[in-house]
PDB file of N, CA and C in Angstrom:
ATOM      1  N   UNK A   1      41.747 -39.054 -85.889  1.00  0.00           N
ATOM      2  CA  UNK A   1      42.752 -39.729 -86.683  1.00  0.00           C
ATOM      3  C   UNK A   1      44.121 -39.108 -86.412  1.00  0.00           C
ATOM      4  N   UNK A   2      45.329 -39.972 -86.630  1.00  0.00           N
ATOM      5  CA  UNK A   2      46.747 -39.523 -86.417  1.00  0.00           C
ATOM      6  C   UNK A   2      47.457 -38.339 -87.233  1.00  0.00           C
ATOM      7  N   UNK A   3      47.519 -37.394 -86.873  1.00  0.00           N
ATOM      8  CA  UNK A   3      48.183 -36.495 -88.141  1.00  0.00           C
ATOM      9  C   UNK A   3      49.728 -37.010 -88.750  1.00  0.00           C
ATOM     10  N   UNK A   4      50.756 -37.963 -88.007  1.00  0.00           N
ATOM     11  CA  UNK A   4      51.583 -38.530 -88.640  1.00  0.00           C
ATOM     12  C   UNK A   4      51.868 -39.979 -88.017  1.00  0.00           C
ATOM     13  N   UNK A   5      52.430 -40.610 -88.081  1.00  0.00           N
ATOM     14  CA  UNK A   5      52.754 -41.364 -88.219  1.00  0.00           C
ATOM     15  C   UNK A   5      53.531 -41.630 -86.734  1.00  0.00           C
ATOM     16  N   UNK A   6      54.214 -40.417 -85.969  1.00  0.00           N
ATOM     17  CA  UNK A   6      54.479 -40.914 -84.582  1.00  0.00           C
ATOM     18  C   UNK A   6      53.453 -40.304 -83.850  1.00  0.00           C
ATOM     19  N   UNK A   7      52.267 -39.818 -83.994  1.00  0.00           N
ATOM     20  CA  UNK A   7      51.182 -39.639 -83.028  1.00  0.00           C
ATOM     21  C   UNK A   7      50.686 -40.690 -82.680  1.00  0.00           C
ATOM     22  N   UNK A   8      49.993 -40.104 -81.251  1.00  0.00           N
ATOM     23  CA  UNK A   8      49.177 -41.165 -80.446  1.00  0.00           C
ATOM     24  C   UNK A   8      47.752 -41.797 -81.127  1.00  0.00           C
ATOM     25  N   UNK A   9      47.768 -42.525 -81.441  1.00  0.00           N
ATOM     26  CA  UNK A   9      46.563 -43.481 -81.927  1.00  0.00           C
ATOM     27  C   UNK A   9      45.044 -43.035 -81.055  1.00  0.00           C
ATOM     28  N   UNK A  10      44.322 -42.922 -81.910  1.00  0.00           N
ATOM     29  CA  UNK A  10      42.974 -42.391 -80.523  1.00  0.00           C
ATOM     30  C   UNK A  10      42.379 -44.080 -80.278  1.00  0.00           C
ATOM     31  N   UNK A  11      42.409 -44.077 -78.838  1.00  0.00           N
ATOM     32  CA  UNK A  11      41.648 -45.537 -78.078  1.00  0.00           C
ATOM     33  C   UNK A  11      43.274 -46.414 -78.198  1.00  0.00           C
ATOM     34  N   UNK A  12      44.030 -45.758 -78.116  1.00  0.00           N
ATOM     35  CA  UNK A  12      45.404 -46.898 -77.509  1.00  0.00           C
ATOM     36  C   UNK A  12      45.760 -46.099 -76.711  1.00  0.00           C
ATOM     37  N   UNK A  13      46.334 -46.889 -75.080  1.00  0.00           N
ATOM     38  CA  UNK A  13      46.742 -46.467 -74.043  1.00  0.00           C
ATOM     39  C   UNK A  13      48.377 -47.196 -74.125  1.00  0.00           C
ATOM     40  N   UNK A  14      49.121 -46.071 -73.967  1.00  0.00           N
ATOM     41  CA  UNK A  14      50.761 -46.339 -74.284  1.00  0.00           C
ATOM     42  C   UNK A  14      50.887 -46.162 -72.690  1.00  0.00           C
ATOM     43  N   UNK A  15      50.176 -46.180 -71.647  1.00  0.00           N
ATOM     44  CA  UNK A  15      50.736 -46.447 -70.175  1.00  0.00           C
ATOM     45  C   UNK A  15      49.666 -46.950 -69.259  1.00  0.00           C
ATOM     46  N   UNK A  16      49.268 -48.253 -69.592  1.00  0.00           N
ATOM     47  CA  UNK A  16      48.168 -48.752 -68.882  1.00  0.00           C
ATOM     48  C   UNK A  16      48.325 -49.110 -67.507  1.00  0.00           C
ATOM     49  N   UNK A  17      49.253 -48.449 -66.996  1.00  0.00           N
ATOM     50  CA  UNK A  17      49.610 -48.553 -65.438  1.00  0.00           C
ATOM     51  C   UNK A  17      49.306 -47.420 -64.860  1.00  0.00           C
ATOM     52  N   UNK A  18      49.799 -46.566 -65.785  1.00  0.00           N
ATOM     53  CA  UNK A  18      49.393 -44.645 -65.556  1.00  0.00           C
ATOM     54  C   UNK A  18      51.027 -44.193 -64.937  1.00  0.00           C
ATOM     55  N   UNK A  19      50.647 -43.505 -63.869  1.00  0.00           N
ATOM     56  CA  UNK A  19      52.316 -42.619 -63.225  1.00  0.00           C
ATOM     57  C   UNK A  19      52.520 -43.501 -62.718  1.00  0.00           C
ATOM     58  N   UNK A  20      53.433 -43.464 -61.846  1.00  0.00           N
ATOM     59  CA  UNK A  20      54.149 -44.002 -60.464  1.00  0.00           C
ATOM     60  C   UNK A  20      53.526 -43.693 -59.385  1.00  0.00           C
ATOM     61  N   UNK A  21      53.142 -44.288 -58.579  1.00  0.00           N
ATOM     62  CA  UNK A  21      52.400 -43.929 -56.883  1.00  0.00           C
ATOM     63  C   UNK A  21      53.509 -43.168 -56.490  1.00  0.00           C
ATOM     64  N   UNK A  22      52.983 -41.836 -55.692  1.00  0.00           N
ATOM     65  CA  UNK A  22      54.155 -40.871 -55.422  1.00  0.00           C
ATOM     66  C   UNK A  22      55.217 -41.300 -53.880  1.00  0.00           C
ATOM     67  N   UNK A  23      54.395 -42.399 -53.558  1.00  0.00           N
ATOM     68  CA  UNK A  23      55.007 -42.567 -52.156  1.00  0.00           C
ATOM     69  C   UNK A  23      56.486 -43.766 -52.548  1.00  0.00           C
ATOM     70  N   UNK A  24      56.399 -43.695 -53.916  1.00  0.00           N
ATOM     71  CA  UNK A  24      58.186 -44.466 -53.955  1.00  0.00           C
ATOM     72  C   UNK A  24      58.847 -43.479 -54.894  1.00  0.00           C
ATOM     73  N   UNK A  25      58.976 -42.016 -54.702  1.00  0.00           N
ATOM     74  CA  UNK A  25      59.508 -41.146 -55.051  1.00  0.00           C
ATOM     75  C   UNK A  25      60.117 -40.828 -53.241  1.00  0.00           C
ATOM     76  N   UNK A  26      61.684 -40.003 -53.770  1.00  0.00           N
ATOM     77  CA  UNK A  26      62.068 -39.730 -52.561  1.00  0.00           C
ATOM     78  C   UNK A  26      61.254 -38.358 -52.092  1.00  0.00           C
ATOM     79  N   UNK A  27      60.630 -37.295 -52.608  1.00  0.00           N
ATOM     80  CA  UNK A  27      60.027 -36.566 -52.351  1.00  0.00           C
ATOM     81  C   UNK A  27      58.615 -37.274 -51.354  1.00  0.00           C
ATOM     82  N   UNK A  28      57.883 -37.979 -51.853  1.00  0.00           N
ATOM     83  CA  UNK A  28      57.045 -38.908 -51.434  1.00  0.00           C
ATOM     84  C   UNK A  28      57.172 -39.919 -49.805  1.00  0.00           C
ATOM     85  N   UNK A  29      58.710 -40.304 -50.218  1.00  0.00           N
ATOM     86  CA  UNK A  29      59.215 -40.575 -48.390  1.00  0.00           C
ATOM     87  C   UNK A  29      59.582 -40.197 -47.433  1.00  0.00           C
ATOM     88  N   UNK A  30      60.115 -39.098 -47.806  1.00  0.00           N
ATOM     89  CA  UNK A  30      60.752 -37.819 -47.262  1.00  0.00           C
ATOM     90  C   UNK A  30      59.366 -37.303 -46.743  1.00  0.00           C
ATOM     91  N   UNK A  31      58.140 -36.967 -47.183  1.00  0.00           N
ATOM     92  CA  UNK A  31      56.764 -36.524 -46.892  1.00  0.00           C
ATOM     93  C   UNK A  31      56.034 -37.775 -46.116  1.00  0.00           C
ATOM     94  N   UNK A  32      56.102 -38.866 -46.493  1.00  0.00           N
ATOM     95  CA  UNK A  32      55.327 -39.885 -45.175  1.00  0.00           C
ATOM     96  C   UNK A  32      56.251 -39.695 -43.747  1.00  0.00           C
ATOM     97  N   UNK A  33      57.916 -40.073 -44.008  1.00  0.00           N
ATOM     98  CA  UNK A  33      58.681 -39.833 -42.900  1.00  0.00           C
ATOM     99  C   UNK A  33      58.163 -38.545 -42.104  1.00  0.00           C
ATOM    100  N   UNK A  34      58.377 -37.484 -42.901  1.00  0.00           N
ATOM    101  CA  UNK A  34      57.751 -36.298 -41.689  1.00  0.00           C
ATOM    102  C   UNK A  34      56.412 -36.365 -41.049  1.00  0.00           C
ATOM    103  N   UNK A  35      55.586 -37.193 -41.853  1.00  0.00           N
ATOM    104  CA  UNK A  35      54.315 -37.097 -41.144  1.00  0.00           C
ATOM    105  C   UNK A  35      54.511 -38.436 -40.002  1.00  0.00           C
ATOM    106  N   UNK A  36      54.840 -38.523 -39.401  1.00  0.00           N
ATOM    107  CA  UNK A  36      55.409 -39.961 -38.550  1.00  0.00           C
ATOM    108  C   UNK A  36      55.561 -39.080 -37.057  1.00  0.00           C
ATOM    109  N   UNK A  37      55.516 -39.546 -36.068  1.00  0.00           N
ATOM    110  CA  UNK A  37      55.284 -38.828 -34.825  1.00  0.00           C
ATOM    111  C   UNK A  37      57.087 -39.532 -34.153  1.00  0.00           C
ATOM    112  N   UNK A  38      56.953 -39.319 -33.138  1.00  0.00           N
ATOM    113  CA  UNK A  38      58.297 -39.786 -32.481  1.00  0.00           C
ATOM    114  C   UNK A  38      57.567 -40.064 -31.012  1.00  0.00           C
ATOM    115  N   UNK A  39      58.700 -40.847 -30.024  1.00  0.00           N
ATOM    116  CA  UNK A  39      58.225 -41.770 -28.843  1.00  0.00           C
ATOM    117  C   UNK A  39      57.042 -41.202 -28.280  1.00  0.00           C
ATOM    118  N   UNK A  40      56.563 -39.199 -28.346  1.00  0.00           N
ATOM    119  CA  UNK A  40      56.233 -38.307 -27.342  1.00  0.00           C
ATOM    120  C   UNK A  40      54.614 -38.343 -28.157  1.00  0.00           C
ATOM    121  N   UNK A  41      54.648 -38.915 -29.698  1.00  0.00           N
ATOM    122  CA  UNK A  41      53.537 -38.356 -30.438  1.00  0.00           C
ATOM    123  C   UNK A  41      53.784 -36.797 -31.289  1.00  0.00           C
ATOM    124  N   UNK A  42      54.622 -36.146 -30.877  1.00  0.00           N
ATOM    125  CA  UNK A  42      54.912 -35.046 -31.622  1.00  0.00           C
ATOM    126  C   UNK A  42      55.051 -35.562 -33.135  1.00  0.00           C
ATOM    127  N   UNK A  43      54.608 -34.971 -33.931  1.00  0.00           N
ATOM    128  CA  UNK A  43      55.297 -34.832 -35.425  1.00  0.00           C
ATOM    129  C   UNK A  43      56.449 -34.415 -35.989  1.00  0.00           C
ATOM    130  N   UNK A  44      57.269 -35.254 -36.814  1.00  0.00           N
ATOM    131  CA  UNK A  44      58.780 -34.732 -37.273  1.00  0.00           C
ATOM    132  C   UNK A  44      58.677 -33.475 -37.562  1.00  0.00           C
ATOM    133  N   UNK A  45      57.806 -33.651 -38.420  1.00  0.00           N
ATOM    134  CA  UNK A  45      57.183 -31.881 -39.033  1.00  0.00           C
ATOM    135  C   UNK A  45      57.055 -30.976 -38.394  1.00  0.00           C
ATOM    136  N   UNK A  46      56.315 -31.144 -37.265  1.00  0.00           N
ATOM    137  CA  UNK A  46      56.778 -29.857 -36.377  1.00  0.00           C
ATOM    138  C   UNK A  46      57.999 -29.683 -35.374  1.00  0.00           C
ATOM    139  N   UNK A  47      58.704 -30.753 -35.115  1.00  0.00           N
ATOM    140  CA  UNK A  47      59.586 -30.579 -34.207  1.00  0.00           C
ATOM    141  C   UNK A  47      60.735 -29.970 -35.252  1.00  0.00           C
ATOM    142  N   UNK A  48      61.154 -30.322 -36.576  1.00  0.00           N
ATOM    143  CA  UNK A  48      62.500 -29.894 -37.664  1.00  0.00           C
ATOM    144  C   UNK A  48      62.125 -28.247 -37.660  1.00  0.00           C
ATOM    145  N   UNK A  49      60.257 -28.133 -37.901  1.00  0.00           N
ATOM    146  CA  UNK A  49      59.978 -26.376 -38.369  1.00  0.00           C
ATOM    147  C   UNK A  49      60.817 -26.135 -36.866  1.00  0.00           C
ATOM    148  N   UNK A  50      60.386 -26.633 -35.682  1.00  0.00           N
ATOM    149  CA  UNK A  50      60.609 -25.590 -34.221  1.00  0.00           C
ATOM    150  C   UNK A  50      61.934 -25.684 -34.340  1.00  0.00           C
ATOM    151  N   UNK A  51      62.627 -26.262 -34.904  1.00  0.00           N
ATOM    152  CA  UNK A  51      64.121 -26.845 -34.783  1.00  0.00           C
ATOM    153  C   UNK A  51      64.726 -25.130 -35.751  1.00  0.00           C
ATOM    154  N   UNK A  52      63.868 -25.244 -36.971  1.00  0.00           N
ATOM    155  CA  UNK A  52      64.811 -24.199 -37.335  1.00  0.00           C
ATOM    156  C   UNK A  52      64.330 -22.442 -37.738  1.00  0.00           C
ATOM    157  N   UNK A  53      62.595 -22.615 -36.318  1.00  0.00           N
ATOM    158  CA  UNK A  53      62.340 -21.035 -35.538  1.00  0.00           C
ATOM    159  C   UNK A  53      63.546 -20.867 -34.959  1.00  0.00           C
ATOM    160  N   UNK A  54      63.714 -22.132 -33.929  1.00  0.00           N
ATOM    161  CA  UNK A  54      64.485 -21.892 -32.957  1.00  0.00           C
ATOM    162  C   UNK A  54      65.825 -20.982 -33.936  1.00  0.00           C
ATOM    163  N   UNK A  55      66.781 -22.160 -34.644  1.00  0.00           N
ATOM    164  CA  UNK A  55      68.197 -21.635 -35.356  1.00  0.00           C
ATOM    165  C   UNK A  55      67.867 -20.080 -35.892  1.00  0.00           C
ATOM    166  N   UNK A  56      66.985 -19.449 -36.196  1.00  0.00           N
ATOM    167  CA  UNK A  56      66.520 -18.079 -36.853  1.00  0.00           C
ATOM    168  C   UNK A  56      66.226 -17.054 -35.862  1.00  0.00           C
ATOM    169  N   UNK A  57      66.054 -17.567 -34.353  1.00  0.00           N
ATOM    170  CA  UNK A  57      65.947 -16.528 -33.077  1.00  0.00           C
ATOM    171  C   UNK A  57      67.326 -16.620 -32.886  1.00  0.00           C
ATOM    172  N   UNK A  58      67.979 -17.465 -32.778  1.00  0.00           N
ATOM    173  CA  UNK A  58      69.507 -16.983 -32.594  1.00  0.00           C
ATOM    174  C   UNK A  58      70.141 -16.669 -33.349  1.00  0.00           C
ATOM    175  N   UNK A  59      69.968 -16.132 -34.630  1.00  0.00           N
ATOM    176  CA  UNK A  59      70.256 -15.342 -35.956  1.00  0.00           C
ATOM    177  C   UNK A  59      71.453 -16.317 -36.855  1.00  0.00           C
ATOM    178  N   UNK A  60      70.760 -17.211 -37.200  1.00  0.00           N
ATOM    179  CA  UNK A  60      71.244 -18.309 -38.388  1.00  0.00           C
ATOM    180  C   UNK A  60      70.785 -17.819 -39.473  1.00  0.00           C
ATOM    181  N   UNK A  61      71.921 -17.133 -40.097  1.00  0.00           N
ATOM    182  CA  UNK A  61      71.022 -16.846 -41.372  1.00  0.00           C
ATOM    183  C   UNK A  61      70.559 -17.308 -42.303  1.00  0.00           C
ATOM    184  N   UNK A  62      71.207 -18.913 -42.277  1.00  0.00           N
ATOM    185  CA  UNK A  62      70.644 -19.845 -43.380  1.00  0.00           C
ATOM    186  C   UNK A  62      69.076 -19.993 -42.796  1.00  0.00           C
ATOM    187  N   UNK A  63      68.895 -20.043 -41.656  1.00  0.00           N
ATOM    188  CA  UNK A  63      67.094 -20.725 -41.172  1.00  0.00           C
ATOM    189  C   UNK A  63      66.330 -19.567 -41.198  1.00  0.00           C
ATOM    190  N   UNK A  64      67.147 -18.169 -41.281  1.00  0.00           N
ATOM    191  CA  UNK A  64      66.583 -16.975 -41.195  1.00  0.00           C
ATOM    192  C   UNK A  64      66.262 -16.955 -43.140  1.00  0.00           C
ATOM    193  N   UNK A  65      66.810 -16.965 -43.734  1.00  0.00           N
ATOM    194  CA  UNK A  65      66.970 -17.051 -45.803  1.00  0.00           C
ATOM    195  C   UNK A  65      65.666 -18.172 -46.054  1.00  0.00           C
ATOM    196  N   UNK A  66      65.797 -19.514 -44.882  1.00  0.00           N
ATOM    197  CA  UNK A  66      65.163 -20.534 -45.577  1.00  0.00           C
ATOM    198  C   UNK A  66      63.242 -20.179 -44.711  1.00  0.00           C
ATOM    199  N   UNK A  67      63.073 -19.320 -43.985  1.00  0.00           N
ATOM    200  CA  UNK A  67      61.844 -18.651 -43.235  1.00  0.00           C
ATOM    201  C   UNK A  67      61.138 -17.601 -44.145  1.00  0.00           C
ATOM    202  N   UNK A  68      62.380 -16.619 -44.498  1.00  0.00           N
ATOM    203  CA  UNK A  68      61.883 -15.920 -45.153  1.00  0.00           C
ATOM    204  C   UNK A  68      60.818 -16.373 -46.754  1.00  0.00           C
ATOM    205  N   UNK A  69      61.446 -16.954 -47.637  1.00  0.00           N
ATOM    206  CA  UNK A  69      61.844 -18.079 -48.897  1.00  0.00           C
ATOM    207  C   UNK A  69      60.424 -18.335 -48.588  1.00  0.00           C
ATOM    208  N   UNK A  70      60.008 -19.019 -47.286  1.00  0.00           N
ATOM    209  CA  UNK A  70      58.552 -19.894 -47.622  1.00  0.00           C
ATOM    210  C   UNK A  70      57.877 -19.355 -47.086  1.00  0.00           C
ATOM    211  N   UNK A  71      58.255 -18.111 -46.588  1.00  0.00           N
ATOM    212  CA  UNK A  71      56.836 -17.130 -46.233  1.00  0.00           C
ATOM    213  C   UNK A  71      56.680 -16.086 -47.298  1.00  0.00           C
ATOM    214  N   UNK A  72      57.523 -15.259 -47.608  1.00  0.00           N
ATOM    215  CA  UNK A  72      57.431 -14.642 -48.979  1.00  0.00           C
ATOM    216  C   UNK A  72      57.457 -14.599 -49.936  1.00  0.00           C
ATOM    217  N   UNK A  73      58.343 -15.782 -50.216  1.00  0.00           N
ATOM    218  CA  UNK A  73      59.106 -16.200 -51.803  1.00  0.00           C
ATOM    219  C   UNK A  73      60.449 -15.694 -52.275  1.00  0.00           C
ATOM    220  N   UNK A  74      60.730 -16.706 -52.978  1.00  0.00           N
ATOM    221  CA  UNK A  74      62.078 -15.695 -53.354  1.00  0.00           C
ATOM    222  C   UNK A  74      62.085 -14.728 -53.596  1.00  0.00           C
ATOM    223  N   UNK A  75      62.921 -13.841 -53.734  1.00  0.00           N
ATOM    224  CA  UNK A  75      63.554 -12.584 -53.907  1.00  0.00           C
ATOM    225  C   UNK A  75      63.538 -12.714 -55.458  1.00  0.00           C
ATOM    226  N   UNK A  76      62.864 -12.045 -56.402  1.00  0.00           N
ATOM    227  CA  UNK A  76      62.625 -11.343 -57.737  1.00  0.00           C
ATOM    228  C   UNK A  76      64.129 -11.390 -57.983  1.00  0.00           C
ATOM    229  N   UNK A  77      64.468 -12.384 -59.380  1.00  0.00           N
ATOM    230  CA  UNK A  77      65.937 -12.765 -60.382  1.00  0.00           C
ATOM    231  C   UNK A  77      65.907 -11.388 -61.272  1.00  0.00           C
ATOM    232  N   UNK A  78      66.624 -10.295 -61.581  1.00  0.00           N
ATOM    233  CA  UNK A  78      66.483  -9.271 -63.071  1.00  0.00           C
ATOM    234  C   UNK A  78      67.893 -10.148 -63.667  1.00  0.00           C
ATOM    235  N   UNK A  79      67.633 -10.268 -64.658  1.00  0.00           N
ATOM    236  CA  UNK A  79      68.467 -10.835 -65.669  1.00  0.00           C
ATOM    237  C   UNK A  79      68.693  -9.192 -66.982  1.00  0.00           C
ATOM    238  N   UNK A  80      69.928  -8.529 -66.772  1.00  0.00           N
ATOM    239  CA  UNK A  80      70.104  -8.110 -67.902  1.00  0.00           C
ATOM    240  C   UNK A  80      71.103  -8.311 -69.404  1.00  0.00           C
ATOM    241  N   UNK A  81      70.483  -7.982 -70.125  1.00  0.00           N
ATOM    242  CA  UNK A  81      70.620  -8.354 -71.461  1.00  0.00           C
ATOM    243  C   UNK A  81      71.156  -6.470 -72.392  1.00  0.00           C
ATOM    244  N   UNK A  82      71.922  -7.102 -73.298  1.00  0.00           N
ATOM    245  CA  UNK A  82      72.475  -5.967 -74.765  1.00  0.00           C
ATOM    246  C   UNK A  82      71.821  -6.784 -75.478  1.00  0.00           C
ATOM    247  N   UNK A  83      71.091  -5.750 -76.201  1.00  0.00           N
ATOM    248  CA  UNK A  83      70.435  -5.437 -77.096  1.00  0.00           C
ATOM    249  C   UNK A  83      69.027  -6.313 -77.328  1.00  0.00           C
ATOM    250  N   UNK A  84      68.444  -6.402 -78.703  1.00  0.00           N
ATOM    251  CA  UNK A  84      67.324  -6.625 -78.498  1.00  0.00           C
ATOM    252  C   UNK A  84      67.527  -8.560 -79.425  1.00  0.00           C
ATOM    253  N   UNK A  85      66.621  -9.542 -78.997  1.00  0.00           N
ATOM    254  CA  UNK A  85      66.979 -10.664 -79.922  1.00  0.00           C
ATOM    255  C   UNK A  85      65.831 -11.050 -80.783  1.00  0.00           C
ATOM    256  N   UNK A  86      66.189 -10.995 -81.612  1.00  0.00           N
ATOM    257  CA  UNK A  86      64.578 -10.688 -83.145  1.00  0.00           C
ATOM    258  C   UNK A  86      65.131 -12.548 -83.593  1.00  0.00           C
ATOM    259  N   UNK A  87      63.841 -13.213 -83.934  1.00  0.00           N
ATOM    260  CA  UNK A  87      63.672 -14.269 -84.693  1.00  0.00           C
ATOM    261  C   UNK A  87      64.052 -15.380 -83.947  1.00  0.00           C
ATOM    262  N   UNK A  88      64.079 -16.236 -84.052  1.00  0.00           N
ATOM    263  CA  UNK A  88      64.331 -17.499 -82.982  1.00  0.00           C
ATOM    264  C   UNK A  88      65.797 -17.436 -82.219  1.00  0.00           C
ATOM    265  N   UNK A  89      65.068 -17.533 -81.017  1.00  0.00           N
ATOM    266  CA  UNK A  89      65.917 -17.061 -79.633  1.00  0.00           C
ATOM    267  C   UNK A  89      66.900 -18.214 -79.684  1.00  0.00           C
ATOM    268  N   UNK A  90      66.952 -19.780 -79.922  1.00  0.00           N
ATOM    269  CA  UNK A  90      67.640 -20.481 -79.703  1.00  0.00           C
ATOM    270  C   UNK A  90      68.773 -20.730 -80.638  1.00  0.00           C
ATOM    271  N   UNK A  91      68.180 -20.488 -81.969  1.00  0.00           N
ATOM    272  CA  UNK A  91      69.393 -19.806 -83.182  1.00  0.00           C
ATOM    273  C   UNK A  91      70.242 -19.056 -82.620  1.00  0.00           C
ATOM    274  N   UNK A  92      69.465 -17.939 -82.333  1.00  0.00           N
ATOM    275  CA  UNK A  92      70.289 -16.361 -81.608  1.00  0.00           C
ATOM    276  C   UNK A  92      71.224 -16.919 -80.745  1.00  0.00           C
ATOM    277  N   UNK A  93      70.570 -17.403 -79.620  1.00  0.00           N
ATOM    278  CA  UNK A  93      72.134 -17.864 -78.539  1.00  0.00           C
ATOM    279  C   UNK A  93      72.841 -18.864 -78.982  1.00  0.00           C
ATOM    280  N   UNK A  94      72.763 -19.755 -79.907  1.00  0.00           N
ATOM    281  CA  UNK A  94      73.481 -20.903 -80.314  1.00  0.00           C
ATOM    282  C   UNK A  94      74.733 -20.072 -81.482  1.00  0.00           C
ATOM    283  N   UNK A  95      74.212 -19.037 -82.271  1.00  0.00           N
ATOM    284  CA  UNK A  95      75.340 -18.081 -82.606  1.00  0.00           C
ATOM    285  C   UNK A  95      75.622 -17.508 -82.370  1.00  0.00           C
ATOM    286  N   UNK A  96      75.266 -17.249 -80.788  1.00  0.00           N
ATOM    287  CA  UNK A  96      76.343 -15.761 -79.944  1.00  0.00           C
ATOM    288  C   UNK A  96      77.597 -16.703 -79.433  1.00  0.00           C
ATOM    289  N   UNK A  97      77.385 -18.193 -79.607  1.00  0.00           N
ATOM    290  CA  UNK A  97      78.254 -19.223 -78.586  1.00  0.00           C
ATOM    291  C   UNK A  97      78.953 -19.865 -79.494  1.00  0.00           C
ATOM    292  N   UNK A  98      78.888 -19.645 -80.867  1.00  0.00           N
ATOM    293  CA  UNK A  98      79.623 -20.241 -81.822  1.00  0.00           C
ATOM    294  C   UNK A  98      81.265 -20.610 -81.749  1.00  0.00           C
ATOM    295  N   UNK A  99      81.778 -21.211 -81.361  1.00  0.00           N
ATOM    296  CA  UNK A  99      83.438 -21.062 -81.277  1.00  0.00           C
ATOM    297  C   UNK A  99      84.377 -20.899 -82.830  1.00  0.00           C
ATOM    298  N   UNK A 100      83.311 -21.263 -83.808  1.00  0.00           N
ATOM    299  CA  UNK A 100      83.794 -20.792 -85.186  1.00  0.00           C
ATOM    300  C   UNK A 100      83.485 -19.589 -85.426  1.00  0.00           C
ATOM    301  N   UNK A 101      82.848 -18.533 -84.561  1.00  0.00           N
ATOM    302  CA  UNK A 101      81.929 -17.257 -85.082  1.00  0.00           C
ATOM    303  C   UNK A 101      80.996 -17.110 -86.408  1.00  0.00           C
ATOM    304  N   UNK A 102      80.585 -18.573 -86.976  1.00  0.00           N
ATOM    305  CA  UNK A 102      79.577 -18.677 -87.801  1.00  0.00           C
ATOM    306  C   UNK A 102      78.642 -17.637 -87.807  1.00  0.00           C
TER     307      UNK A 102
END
């Protein structure tokens, strides 16, 4: 049963189509396009990766940043912070940002 009044009803389907097929997302075309060969049969996919070994042997440091990135992962963010924030965090920063100093 519904605990209020905007919950989901049990046995009603609010998207009887379901998601979107991912292949009309640009992520989705962008991923069939690379899998697509060119006149030789080669794959986009591998000719763009050899495209930017190649730019990273001649010391590009963007293809050298973007090699590293998907072989290791990014590089670890430290975020530091004063002092300590007790009781709801979004209160807390919404009155550190106050322009009335409420």
């Amino acid at each position: 049963m519904a605990k209020n009044a905007t919950s989901f009803k049990p046995g009603i389907v609010t998207n009887p189509n379901g998601r979107p097929k991912r292949d009309w997302t640009v992520a989705g075309l962008i991923e069939a396009a690379m899998e697509e060969s060119d006149k030789t049969g080669v794959p986009y996919k591998k000719i763009v990766y050899t495209k930017l070994v190649e730019m990273a042997r001649k010391g590009d440091i963007m293809a050298i940043r973007e090699i590293s990135n998907r072989l290791d992962g990014l590089p670890e963010q430290k975020i530091k912070h004063s002092g300590e924030i007790k009781g709801n965090t979004i209160q807390y920063i919404e009155s550190r940002h106050d322009p009335e100093g409420k």
